[in-house]
Protein backbone atom coordinates (compact mmCIF):
# COMPACT_ATOMS: atom_id res chain seq x y z
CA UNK A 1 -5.59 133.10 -159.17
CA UNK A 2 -8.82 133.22 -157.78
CA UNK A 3 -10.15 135.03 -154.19
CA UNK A 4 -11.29 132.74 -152.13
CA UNK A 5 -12.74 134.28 -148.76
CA UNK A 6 -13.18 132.34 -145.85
CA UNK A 7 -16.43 134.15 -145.44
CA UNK A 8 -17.69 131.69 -148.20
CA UNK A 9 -17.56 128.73 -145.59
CA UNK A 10 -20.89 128.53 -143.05
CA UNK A 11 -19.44 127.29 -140.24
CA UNK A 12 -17.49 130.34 -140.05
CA UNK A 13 -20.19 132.28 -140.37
CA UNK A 14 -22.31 130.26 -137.71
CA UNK A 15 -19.36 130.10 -135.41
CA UNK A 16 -18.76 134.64 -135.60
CA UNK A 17 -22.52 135.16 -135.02
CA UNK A 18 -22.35 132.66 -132.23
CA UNK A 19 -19.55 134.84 -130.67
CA UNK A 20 -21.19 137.62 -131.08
CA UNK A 21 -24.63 136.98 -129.36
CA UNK A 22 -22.21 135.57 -126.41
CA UNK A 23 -20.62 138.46 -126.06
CA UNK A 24 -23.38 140.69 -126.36
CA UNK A 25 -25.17 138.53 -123.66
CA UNK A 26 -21.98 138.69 -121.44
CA UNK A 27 -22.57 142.52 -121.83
CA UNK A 28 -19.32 142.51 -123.80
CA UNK A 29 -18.18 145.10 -126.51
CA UNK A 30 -18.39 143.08 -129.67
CA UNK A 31 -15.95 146.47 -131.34
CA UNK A 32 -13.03 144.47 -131.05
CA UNK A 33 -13.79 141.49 -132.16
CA UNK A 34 -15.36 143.35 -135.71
CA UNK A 35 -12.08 145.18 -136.01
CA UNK A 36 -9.61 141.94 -135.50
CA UNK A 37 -11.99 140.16 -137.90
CA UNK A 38 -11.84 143.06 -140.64
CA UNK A 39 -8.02 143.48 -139.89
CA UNK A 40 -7.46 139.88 -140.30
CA UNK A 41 -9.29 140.31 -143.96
CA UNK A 42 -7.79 143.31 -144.86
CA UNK A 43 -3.98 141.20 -144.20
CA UNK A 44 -5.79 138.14 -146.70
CA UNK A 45 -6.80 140.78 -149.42
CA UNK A 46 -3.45 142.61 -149.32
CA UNK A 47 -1.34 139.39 -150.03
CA UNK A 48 -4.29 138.08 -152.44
CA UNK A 49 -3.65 141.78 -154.22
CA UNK A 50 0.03 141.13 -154.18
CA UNK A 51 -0.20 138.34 -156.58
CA UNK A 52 -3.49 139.50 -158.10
CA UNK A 53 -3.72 143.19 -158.70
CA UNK A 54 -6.83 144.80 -159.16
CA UNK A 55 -7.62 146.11 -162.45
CA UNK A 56 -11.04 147.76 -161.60
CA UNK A 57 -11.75 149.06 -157.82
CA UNK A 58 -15.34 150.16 -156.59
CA UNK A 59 -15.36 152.60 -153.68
CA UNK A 60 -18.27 152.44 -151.60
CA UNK A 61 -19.40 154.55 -148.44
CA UNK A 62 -22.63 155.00 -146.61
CA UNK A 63 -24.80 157.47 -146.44
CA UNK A 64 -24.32 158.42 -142.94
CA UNK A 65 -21.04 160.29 -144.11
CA UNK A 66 -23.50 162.59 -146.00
CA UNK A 67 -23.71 166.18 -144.44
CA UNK A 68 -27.14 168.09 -144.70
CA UNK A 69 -25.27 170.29 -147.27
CA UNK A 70 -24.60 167.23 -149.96
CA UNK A 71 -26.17 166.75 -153.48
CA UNK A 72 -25.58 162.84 -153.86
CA UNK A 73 -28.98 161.43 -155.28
CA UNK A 74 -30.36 157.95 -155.52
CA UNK A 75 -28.32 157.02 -157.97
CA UNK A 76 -25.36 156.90 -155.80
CA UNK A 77 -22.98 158.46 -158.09
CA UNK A 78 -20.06 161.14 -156.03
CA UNK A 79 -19.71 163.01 -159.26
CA UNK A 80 -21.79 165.64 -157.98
CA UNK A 81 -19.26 166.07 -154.66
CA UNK A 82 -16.14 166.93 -156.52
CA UNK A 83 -16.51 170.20 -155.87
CA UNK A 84 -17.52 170.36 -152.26
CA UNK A 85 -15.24 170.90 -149.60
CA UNK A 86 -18.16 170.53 -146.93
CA UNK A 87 -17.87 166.88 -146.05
CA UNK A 88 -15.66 163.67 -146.40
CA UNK A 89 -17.70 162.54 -149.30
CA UNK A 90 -16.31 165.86 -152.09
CA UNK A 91 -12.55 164.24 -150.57
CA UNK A 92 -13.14 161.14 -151.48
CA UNK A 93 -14.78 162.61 -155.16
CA UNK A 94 -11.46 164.19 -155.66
CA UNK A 95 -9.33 161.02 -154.42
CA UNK A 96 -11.29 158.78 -156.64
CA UNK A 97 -11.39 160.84 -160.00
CA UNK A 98 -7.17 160.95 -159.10
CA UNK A 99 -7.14 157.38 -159.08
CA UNK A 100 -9.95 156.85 -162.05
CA UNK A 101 -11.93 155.20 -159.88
CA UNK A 102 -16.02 154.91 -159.70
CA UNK A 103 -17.18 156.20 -156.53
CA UNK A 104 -20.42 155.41 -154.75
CA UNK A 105 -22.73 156.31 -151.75
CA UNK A 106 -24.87 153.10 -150.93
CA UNK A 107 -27.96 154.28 -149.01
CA UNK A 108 -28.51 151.05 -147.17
CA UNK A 109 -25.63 147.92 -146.99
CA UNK A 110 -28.03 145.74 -149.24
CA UNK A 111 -27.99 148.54 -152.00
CA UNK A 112 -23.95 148.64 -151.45
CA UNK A 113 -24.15 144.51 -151.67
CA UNK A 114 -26.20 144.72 -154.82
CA UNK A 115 -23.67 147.88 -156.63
CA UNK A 116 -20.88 145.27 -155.61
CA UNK A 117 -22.62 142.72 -157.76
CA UNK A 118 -23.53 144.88 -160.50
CA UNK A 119 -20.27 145.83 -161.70
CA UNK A 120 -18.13 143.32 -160.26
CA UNK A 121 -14.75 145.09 -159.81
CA UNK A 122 -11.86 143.35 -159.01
CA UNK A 123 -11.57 145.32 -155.86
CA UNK A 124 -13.85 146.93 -153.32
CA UNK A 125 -12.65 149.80 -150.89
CA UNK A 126 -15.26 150.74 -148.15
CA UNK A 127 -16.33 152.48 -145.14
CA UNK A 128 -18.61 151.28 -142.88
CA UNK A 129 -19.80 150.47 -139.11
CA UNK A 130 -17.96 147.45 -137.86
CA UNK A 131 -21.29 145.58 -137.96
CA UNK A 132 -21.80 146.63 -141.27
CA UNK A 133 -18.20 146.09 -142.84
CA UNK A 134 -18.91 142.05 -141.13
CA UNK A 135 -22.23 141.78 -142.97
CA UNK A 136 -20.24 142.83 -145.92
CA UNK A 137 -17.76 139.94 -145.60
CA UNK A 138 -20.72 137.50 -145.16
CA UNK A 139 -23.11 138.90 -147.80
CA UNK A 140 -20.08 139.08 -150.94
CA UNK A 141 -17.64 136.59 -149.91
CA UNK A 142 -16.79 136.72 -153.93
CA UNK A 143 -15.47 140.17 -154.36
CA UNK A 144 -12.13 140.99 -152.48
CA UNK A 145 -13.15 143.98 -149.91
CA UNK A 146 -10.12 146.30 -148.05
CA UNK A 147 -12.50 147.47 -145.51
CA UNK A 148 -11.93 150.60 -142.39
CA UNK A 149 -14.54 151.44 -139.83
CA UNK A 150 -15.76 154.68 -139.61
CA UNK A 151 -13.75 157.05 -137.39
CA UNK A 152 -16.79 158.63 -135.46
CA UNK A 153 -20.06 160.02 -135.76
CA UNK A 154 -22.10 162.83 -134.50
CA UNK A 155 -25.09 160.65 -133.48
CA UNK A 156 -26.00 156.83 -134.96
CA UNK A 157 -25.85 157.19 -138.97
CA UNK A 158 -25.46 160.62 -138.68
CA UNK A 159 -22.42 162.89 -139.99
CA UNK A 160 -20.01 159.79 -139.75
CA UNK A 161 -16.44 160.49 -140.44
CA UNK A 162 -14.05 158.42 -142.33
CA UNK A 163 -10.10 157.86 -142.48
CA UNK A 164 -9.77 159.53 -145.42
CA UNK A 165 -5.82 158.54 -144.81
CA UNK A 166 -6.27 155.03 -144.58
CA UNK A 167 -8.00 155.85 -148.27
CA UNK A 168 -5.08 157.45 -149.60
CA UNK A 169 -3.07 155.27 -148.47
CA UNK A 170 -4.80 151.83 -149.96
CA UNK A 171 -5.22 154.12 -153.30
CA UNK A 172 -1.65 154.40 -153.46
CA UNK A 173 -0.78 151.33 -152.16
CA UNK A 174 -2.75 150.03 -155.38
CA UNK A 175 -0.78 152.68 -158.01
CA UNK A 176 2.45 151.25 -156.67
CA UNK A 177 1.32 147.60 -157.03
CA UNK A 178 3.46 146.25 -160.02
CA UNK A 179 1.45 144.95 -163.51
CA UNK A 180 -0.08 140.85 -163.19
CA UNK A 181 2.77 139.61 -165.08
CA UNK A 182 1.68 137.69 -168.34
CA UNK A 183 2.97 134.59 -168.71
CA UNK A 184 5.26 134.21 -172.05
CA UNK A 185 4.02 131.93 -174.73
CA UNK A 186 6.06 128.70 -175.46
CA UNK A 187 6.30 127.68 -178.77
CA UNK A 188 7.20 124.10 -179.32
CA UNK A 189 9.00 125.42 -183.00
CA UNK A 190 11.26 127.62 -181.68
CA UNK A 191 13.08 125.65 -179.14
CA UNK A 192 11.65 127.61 -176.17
């Protein structure tokens, strides 16, 4: 079984930014409308994962989640955060290496877009502004994405906060999802 995200279709795509710039014109909080779109992905993903499991999952956050205190370089890598208890980022080190899962900070959404297509996982888990987590959905429509907004910020990409429980939660979610099951092989011989 193969995903296949509605995101891949233009006229959805043309018909959401559409929305969008009428509701912005209206002077109308577009928030909601991001967060029912995600949510309604998130439901696809979760009965596409049912049938599908994931066998390889990328987590990816922004850098805005980055306190003043953190060591992640260029490279992206959250190895480095493990042992930090300063900011959500050393968390989600710890919740990642429980899982076995690569862990990443994307410095701008077209460096997360271009990770995402780099290693291909079966999965992607992320964090993001809702604007962000929609351009996501648009810009790789091939890669399943369970996606959560960020919880807050101190100022615009600045010390943003993430549900680290909504992480948890997917992670285990994912551990309790049962094995693809392999279909048996018929021989013709035997009878079967």
């Amino acid at each position: 079984m193969s995903w296949r995200s509605p995101w891949r279709h233009r006229s959805l795509v043309t018909a959401t930014e559409l929305l969008r710039r009428l509701l912005r014109r209206l002077g109308v909080d577009e928030t909601p409308l991001l967060r029912r779109l995600v949510r309604a992905n998130n439901r696809r993903v979760r009965r596409y994962l049912a049938a599908a499991p994931p066998r390889s999952v990328l987590l990816i956050l922004p850098r805005c989640v980055q306190r003043g205190c953190c060591r992640v370089d260029r490279s992206g890598s959250l190895a480095p955060c493990r042992e930090c208890r300063d900011c959500p980022l050393g968390d989600l080190a710890r919740l990642a290496e429980r899982y076995g899962l690569e862990a990443l900070v994307a410095y701008r959404s077209h460096v997360a877009f271009a990770m995402a297509r780099e290693r291909r996982p079966d999965l992607i888990l992320a964090a993001a502004c809702e604007d962000r987590l929609l351009k996501a959905l648009r810009s790789v429509p091939e890669i399943p994405a369970l996606l959560s907004p960020l919880t807050g910020m101190a100022r615009p990409c600045v010390d943003a906060s993430v549900d680290l429980a909504w992480f948890a939660r997917e992670l285990q979610r994912l551990a309790a999802a049962p094995p693809p099951e392999v279909p048996r092989a018929r021989h013709a011989s035997a009878g079967l």
